[in-house]
N, C-alpha and C. Protein backbone atom coordinates (compact mmCIF):
# COMPACT_ATOMS: atom_id res chain seq x y z
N UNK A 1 116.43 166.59 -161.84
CA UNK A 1 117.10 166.63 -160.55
C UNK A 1 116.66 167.86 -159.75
N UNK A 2 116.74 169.24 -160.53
CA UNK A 2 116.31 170.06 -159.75
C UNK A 2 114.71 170.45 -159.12
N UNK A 3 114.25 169.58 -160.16
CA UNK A 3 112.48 169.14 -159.79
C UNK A 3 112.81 168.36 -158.22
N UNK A 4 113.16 167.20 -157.90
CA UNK A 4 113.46 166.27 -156.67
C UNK A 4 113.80 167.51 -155.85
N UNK A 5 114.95 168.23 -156.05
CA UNK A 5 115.73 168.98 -154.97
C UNK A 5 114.86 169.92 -154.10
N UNK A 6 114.07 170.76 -155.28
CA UNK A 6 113.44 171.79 -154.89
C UNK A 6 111.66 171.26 -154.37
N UNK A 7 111.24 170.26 -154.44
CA UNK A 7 110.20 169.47 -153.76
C UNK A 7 110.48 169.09 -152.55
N UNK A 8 111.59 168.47 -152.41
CA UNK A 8 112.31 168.17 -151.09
C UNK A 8 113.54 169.34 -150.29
N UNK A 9 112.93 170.11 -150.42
CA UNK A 9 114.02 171.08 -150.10
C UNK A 9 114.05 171.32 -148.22
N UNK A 10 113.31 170.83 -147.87
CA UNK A 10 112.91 170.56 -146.51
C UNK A 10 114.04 169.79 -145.78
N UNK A 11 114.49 168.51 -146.75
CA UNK A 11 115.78 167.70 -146.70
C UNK A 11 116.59 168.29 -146.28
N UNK A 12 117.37 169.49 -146.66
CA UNK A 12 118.22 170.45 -146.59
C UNK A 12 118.13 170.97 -145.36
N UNK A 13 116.84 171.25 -145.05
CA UNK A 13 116.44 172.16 -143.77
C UNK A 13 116.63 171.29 -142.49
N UNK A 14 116.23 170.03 -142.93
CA UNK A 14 116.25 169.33 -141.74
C UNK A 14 117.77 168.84 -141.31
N UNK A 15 118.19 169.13 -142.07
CA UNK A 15 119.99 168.28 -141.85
C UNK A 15 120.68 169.70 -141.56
N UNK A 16 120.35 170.67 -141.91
CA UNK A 16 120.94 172.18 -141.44
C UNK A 16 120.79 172.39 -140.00
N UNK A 17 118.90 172.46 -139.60
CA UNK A 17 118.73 172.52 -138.43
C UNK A 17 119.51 171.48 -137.20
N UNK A 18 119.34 170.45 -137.60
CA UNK A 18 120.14 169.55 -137.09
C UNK A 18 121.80 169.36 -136.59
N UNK A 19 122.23 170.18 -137.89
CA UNK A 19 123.76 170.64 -137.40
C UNK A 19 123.81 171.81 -136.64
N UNK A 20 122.89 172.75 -136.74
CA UNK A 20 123.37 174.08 -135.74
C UNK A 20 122.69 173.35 -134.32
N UNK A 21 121.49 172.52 -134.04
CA UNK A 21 121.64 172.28 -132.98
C UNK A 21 122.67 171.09 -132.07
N UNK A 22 123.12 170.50 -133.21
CA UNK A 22 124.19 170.04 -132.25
C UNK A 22 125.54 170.55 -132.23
N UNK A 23 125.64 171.40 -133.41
CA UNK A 23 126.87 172.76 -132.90
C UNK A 23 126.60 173.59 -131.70
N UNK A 24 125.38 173.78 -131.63
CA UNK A 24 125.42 174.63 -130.32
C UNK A 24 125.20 173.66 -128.78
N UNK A 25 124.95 172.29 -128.83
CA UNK A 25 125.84 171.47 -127.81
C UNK A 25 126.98 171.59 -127.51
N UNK A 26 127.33 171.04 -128.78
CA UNK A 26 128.90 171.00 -128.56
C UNK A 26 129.42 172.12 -128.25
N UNK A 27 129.30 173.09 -128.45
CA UNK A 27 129.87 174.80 -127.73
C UNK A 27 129.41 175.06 -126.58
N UNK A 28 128.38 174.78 -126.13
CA UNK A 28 128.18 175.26 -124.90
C UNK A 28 127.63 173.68 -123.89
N UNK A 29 128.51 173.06 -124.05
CA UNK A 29 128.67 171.73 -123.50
C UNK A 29 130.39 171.06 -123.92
N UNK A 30 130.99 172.21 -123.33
CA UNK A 30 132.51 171.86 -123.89
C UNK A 30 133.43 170.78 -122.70
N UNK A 31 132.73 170.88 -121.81
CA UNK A 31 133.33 169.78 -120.39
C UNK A 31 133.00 168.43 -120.61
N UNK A 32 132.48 168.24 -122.26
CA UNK A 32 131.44 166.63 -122.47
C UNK A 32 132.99 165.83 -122.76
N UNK A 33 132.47 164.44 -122.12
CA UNK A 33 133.58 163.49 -122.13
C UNK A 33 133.94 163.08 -123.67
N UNK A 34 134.57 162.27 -123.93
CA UNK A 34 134.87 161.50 -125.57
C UNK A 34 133.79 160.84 -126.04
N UNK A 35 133.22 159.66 -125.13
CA UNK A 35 131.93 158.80 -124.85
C UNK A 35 131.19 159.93 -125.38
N UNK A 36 130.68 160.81 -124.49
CA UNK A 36 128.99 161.33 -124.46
C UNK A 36 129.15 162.18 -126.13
N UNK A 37 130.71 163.00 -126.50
CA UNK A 37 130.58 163.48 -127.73
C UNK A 37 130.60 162.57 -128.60
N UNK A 38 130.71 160.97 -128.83
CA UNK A 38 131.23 160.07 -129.50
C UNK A 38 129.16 160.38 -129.89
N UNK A 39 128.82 159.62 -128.74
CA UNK A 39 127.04 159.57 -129.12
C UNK A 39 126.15 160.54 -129.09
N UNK A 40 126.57 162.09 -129.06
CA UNK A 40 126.28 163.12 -130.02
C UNK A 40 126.21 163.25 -131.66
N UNK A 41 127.33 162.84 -131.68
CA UNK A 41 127.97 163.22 -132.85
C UNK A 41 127.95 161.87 -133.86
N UNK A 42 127.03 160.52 -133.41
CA UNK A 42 126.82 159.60 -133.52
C UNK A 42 125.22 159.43 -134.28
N UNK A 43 124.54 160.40 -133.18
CA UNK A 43 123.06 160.65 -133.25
C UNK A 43 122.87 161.17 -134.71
N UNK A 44 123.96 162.77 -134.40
CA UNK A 44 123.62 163.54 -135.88
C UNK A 44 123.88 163.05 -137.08
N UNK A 45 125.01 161.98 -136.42
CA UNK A 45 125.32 161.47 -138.34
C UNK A 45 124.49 160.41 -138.65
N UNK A 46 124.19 159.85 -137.99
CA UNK A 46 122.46 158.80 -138.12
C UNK A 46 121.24 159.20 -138.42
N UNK A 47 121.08 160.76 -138.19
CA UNK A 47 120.04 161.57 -138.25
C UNK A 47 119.97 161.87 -139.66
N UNK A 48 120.97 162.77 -139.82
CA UNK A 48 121.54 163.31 -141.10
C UNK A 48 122.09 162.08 -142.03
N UNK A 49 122.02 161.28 -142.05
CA UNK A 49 122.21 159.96 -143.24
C UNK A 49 120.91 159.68 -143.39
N UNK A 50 119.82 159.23 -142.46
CA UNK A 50 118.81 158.64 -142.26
C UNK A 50 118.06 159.93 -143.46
N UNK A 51 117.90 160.96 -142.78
CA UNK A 51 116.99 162.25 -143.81
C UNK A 51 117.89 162.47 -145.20
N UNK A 52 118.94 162.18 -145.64
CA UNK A 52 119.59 162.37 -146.84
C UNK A 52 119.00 161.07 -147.66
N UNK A 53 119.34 159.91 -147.03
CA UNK A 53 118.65 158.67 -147.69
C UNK A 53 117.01 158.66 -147.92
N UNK A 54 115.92 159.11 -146.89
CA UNK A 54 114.80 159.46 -147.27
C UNK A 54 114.62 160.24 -148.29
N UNK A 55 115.41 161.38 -148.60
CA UNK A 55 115.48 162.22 -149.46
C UNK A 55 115.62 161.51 -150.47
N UNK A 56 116.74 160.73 -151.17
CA UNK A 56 117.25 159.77 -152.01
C UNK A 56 116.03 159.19 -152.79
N UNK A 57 115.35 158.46 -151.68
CA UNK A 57 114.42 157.45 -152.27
C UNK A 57 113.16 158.40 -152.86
N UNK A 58 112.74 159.11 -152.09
CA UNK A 58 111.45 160.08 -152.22
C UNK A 58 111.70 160.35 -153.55
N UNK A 59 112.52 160.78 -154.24
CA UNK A 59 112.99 161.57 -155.68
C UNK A 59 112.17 160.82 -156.69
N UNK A 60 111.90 161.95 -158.10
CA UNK A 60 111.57 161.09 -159.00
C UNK A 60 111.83 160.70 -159.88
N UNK A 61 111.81 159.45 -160.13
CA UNK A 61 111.83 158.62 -160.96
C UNK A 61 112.65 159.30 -162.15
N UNK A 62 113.90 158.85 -162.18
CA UNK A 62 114.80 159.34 -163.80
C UNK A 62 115.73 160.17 -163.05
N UNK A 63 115.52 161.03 -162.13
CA UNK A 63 116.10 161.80 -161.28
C UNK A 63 117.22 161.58 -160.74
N UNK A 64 118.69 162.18 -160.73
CA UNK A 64 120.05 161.65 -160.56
C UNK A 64 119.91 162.16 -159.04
N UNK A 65 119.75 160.94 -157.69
CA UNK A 65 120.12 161.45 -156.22
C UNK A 65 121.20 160.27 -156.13
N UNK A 66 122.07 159.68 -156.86
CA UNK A 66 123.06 158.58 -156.02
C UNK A 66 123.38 159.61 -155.23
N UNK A 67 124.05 160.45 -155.57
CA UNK A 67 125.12 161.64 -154.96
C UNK A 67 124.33 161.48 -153.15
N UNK A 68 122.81 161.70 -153.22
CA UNK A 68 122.34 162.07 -151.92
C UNK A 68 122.48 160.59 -151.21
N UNK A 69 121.95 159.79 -151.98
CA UNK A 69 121.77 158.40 -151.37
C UNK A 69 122.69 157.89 -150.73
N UNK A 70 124.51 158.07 -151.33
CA UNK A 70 125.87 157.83 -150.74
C UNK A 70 125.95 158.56 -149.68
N UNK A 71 125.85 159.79 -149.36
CA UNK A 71 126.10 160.68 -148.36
C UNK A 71 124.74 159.96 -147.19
N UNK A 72 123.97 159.70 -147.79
CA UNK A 72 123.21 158.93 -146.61
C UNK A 72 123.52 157.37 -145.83
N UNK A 73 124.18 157.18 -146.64
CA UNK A 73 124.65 155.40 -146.45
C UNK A 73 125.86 156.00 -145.74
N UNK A 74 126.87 156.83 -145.95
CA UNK A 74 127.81 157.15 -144.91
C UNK A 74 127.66 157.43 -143.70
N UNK A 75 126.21 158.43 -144.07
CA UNK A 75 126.01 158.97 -142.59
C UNK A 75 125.60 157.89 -141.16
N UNK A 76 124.95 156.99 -142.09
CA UNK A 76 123.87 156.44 -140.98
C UNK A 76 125.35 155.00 -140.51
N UNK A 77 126.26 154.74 -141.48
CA UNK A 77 127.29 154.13 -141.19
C UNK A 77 128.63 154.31 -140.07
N UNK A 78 128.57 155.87 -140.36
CA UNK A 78 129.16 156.24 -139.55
C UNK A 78 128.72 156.51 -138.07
N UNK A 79 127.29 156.83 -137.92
CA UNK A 79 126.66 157.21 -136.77
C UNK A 79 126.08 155.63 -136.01
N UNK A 80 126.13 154.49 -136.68
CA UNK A 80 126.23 153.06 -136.33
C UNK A 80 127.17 152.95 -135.64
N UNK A 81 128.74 153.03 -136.26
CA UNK A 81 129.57 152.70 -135.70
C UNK A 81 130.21 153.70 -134.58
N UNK A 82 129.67 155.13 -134.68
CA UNK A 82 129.85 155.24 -133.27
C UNK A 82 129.33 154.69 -131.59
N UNK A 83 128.48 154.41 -132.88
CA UNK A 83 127.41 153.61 -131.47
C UNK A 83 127.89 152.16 -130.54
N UNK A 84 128.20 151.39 -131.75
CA UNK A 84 129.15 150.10 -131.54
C UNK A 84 130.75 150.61 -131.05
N UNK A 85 131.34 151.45 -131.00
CA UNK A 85 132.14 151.76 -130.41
C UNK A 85 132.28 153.17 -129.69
N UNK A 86 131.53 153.56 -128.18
CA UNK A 86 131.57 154.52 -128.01
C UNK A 86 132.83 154.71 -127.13
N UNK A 87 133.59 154.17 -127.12
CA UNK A 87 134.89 154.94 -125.91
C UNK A 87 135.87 154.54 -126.30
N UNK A 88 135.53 155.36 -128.12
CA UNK A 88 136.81 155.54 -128.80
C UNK A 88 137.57 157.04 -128.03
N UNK A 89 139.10 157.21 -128.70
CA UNK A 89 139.64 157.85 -128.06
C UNK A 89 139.45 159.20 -129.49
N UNK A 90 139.84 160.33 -128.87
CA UNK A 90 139.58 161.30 -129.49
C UNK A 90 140.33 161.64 -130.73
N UNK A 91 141.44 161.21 -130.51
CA UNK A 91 141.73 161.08 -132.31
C UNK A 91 141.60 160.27 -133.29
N UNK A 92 140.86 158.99 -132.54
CA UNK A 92 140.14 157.92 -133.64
C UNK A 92 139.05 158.64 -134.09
N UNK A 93 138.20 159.35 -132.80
CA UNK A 93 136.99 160.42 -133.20
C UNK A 93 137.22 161.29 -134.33
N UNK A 94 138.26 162.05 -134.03
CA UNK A 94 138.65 163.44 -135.14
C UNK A 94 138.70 162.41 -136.42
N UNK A 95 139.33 161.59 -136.40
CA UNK A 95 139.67 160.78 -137.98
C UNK A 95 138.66 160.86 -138.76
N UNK A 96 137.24 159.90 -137.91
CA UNK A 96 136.36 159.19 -138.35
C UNK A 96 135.02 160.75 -138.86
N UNK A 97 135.29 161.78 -137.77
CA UNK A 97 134.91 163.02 -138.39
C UNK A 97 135.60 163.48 -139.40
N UNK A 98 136.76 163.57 -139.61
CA UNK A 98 137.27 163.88 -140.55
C UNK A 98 137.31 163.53 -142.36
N UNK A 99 137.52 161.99 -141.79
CA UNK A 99 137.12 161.11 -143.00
C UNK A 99 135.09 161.46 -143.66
N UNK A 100 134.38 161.51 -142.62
CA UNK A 100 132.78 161.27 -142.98
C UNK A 100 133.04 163.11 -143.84
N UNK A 101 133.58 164.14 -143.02
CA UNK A 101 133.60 165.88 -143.57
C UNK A 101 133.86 165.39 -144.25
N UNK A 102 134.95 165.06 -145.31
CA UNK A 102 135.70 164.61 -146.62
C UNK A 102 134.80 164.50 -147.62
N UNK A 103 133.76 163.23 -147.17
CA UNK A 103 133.47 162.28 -148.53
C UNK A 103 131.99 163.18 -148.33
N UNK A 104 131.33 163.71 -147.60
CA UNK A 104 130.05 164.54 -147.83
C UNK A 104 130.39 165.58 -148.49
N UNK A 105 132.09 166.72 -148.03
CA UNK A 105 131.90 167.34 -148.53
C UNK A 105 132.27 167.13 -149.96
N UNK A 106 132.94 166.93 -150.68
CA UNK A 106 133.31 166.02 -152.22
C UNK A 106 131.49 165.50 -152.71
N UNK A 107 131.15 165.17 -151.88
CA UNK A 107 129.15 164.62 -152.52
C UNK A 107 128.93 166.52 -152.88
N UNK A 108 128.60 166.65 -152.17
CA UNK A 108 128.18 168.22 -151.96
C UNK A 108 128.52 168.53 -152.75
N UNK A 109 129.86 168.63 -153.67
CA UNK A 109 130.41 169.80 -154.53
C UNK A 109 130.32 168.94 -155.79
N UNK A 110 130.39 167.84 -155.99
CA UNK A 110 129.62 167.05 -156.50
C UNK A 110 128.50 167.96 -157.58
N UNK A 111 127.21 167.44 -156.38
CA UNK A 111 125.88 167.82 -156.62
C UNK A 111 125.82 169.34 -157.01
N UNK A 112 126.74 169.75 -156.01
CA UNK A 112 126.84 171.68 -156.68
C UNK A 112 126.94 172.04 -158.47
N UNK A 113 128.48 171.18 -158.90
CA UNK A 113 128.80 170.91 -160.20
C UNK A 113 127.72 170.67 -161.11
N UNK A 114 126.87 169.36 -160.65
CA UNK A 114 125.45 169.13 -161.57
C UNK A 114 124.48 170.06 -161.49
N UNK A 115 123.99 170.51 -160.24
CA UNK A 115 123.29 171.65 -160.39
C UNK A 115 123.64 173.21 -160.98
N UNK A 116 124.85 173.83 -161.70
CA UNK A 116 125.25 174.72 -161.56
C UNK A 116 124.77 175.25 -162.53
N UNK A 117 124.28 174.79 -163.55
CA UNK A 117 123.26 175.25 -164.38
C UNK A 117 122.13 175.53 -164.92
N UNK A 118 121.86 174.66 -163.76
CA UNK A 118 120.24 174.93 -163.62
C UNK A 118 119.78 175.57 -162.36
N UNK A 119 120.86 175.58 -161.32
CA UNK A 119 120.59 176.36 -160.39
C UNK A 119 121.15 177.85 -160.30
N UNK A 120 120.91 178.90 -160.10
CA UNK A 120 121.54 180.23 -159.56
C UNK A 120 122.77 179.84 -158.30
N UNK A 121 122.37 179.92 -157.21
CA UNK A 121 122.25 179.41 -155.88
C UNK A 121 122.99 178.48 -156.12
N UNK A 122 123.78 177.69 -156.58
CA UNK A 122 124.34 176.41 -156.54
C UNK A 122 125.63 176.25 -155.87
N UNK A 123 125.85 177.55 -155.89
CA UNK A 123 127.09 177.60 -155.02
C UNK A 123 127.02 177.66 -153.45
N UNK A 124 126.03 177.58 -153.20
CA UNK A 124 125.74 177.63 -151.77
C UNK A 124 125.79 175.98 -151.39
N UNK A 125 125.36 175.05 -152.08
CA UNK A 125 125.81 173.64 -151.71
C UNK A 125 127.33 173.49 -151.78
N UNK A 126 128.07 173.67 -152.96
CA UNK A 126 129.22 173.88 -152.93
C UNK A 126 129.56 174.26 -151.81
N UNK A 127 129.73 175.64 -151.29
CA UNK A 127 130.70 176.19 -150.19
C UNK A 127 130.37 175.62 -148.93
N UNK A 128 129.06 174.57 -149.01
CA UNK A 128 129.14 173.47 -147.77
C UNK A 128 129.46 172.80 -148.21
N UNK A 129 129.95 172.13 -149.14
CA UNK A 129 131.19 171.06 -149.75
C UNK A 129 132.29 171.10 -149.24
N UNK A 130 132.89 172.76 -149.34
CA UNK A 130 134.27 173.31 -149.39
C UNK A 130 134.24 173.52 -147.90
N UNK A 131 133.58 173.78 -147.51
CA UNK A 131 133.71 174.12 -145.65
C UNK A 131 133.66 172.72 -145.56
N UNK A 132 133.06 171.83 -145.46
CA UNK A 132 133.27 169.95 -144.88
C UNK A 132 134.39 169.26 -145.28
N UNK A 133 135.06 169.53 -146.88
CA UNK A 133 136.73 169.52 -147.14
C UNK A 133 137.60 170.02 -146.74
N UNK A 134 137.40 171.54 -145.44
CA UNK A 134 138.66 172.28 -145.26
C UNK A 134 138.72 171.80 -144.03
N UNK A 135 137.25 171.71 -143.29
CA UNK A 135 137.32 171.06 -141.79
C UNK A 135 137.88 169.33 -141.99
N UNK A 136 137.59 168.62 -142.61
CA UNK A 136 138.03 167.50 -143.18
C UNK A 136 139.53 167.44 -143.51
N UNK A 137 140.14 168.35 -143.54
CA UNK A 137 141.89 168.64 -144.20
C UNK A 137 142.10 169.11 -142.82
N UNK A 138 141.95 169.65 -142.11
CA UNK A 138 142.37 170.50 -141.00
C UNK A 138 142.09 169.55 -139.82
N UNK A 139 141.47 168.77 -139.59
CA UNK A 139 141.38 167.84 -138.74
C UNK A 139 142.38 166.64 -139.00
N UNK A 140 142.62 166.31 -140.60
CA UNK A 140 143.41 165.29 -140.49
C UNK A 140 145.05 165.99 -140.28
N UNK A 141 145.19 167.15 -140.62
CA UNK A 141 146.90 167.59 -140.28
C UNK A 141 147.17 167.81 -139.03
N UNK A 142 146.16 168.47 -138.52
CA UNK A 142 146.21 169.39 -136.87
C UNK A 142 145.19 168.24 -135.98
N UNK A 143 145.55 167.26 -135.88
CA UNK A 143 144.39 166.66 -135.11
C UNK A 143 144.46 167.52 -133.40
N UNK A 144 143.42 167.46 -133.22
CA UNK A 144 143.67 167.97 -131.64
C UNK A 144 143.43 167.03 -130.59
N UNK A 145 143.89 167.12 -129.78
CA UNK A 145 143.63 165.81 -128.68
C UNK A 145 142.63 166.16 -127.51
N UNK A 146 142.51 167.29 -127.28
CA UNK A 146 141.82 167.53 -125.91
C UNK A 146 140.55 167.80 -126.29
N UNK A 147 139.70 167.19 -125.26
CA UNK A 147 138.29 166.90 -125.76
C UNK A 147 137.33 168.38 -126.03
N UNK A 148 137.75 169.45 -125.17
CA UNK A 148 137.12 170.70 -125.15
C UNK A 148 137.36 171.39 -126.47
N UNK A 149 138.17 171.04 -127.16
CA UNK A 149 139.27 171.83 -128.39
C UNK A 149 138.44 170.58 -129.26
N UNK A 150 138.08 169.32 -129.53
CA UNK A 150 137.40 168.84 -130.18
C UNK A 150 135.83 169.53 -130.21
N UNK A 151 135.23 169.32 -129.01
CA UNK A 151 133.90 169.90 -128.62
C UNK A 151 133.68 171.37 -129.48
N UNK A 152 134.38 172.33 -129.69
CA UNK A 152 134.42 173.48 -129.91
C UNK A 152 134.65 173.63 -131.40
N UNK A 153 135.93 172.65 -131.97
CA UNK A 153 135.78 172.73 -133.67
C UNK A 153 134.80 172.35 -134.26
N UNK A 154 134.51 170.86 -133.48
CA UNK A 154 133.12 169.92 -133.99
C UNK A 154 131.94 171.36 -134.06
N UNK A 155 131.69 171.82 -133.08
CA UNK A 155 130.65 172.62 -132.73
C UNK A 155 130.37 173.63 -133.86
N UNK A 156 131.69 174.46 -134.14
CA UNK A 156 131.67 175.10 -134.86
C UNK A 156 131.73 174.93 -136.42
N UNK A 157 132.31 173.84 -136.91
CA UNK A 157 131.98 173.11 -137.84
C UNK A 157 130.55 172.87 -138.20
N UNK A 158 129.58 172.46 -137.20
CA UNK A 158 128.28 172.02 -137.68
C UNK A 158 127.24 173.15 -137.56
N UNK A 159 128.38 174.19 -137.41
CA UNK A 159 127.13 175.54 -136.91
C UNK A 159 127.04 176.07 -137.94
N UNK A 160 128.40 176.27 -138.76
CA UNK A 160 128.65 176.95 -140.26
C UNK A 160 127.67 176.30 -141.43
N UNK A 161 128.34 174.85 -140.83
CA UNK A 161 127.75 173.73 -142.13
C UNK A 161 126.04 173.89 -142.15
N UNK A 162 125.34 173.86 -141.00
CA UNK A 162 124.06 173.86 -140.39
C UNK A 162 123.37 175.51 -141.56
N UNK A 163 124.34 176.41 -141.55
CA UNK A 163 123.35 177.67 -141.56
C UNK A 163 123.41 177.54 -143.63
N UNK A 164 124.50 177.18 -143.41
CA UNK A 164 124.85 177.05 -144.88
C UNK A 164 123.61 176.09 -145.74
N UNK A 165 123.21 174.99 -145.35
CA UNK A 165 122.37 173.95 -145.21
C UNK A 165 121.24 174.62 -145.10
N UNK A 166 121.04 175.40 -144.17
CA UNK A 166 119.03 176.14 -143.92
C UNK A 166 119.41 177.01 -145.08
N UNK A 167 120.31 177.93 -145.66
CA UNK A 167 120.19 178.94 -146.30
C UNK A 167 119.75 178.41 -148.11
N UNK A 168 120.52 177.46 -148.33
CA UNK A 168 120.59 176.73 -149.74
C UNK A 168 118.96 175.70 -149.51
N UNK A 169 118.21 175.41 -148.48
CA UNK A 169 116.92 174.91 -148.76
C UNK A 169 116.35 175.88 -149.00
N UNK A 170 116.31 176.92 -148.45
CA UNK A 170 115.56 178.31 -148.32
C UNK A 170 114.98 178.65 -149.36
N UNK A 171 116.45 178.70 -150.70
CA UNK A 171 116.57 179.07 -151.58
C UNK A 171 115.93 177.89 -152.64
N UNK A 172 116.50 176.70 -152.59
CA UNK A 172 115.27 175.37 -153.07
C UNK A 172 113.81 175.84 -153.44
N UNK A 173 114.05 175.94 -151.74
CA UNK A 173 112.03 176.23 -151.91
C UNK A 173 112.09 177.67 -152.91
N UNK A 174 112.20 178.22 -152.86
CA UNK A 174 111.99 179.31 -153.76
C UNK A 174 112.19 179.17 -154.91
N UNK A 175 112.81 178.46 -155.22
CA UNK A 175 113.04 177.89 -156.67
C UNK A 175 112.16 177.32 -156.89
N UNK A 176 111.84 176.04 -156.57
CA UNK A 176 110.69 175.47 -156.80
C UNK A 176 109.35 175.88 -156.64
N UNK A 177 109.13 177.43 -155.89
CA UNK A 177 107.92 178.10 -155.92
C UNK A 177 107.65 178.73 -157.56
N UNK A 178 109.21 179.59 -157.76
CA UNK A 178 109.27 180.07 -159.21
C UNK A 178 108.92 179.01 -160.45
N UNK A 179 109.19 177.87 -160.37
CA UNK A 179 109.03 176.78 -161.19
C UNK A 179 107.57 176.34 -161.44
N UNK A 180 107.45 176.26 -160.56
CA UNK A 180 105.21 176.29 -160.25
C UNK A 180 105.17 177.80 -160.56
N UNK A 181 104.64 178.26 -160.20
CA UNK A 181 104.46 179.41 -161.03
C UNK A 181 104.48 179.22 -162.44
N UNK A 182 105.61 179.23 -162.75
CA UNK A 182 106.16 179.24 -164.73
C UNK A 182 104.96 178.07 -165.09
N UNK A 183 104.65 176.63 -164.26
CA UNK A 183 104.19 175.94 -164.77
C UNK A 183 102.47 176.40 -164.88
N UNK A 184 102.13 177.04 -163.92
CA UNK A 184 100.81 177.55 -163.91
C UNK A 184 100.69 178.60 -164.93
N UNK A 185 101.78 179.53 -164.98
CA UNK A 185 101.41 180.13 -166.10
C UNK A 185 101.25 179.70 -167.71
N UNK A 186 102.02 178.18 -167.68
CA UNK A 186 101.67 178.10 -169.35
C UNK A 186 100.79 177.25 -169.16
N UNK A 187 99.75 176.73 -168.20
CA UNK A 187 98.77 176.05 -168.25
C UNK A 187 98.28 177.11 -168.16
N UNK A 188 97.85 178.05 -167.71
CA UNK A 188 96.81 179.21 -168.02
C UNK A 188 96.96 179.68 -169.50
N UNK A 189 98.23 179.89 -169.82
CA UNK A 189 97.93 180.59 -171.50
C UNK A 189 97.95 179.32 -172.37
């Protein structure tokens, strides 16, 4: 597994980058209607399912990615059905964000758990687990109704989740540089 992870660690990068740039929409595009954040926030989770599921399949062979593959089938499910329904109202929105934070972050901590022994770093997937479960809990108690106060949690939600995401590929790749290495060295001796 950690062979797949750290080959594809780009996966990570691309679904990170992806959340800080549409966190930083959503923050500095806080006057956006329900509609236009519905198919923002529609895009990214289509984006980010679509590159988690590529990830999935790419892996090799024997290699445990259900964990990634589910979080991709949500994503691209959820970012469907915003599409088929864009002028939902904003606390059907918060739900359906709320519900998708939930079950990624639970994948995430998940995958953290399996990796925790073979990774150092493993807790860095985790605590984007635990940040997508607290925003996921906090959206379903406190829903907020006004679209600017959505615009701004969403935002900030995917900015955290986003850096958290570039920082734990970062670290992938480096892992998997150390791993080559080790392997070059016992093919040299």
């Amino acid at each position: 597994m950690i062979g797949q992870l750290s080959r594809h660690w780009w996966v990570l990068l691309v679904r990170g980058v992806f959340a800080v740039l549409f966190g930083v929409l959503a923050l500095f595009w806080p006057g956006i209607t329900v509609w236009a954040l519905t198919l923002l926030f529609g895009a990214y989770a289509l984006v980010d399912g679509v590159v988690a599921l590529a990830g999935a399949f790419t892996g090799v062979e024997g290699e445990s990615r259900g964990w990634l593959a589910v979080a991709g089938v949500c994503g691209i499910l959820l970012g469907l059905m915003t599409f088929v329904w864009p002028r939902v109202t904003a606390l059907v929105l918060l739900l359906l964000i709320a519900s998708w934070a939930l079950i990624t972050g639970v994948l995430e901590i998940v995958g953290a758990i399996r990796l925790r022994k073979v990774v150092d770093d493993a807790w860095l997937l985790g605590a984007a687990g635990a940040v997508s479960v607290l925003f996921g809990l906090v959206l379903f108690i406190w829903p907020v109704s006004g679209a600017i106060a959505v615009a701004w949690l969403i935002g900030l939600f995917a900015i955290v989740m986003g850096a958290v995401l570039i920082g734990a590929a970062f670290r992938l790749r480096k892992l998997g540089e150390q791993m080559d290495a080790r392997r070059v060295g016992r093919q040299v001796g």
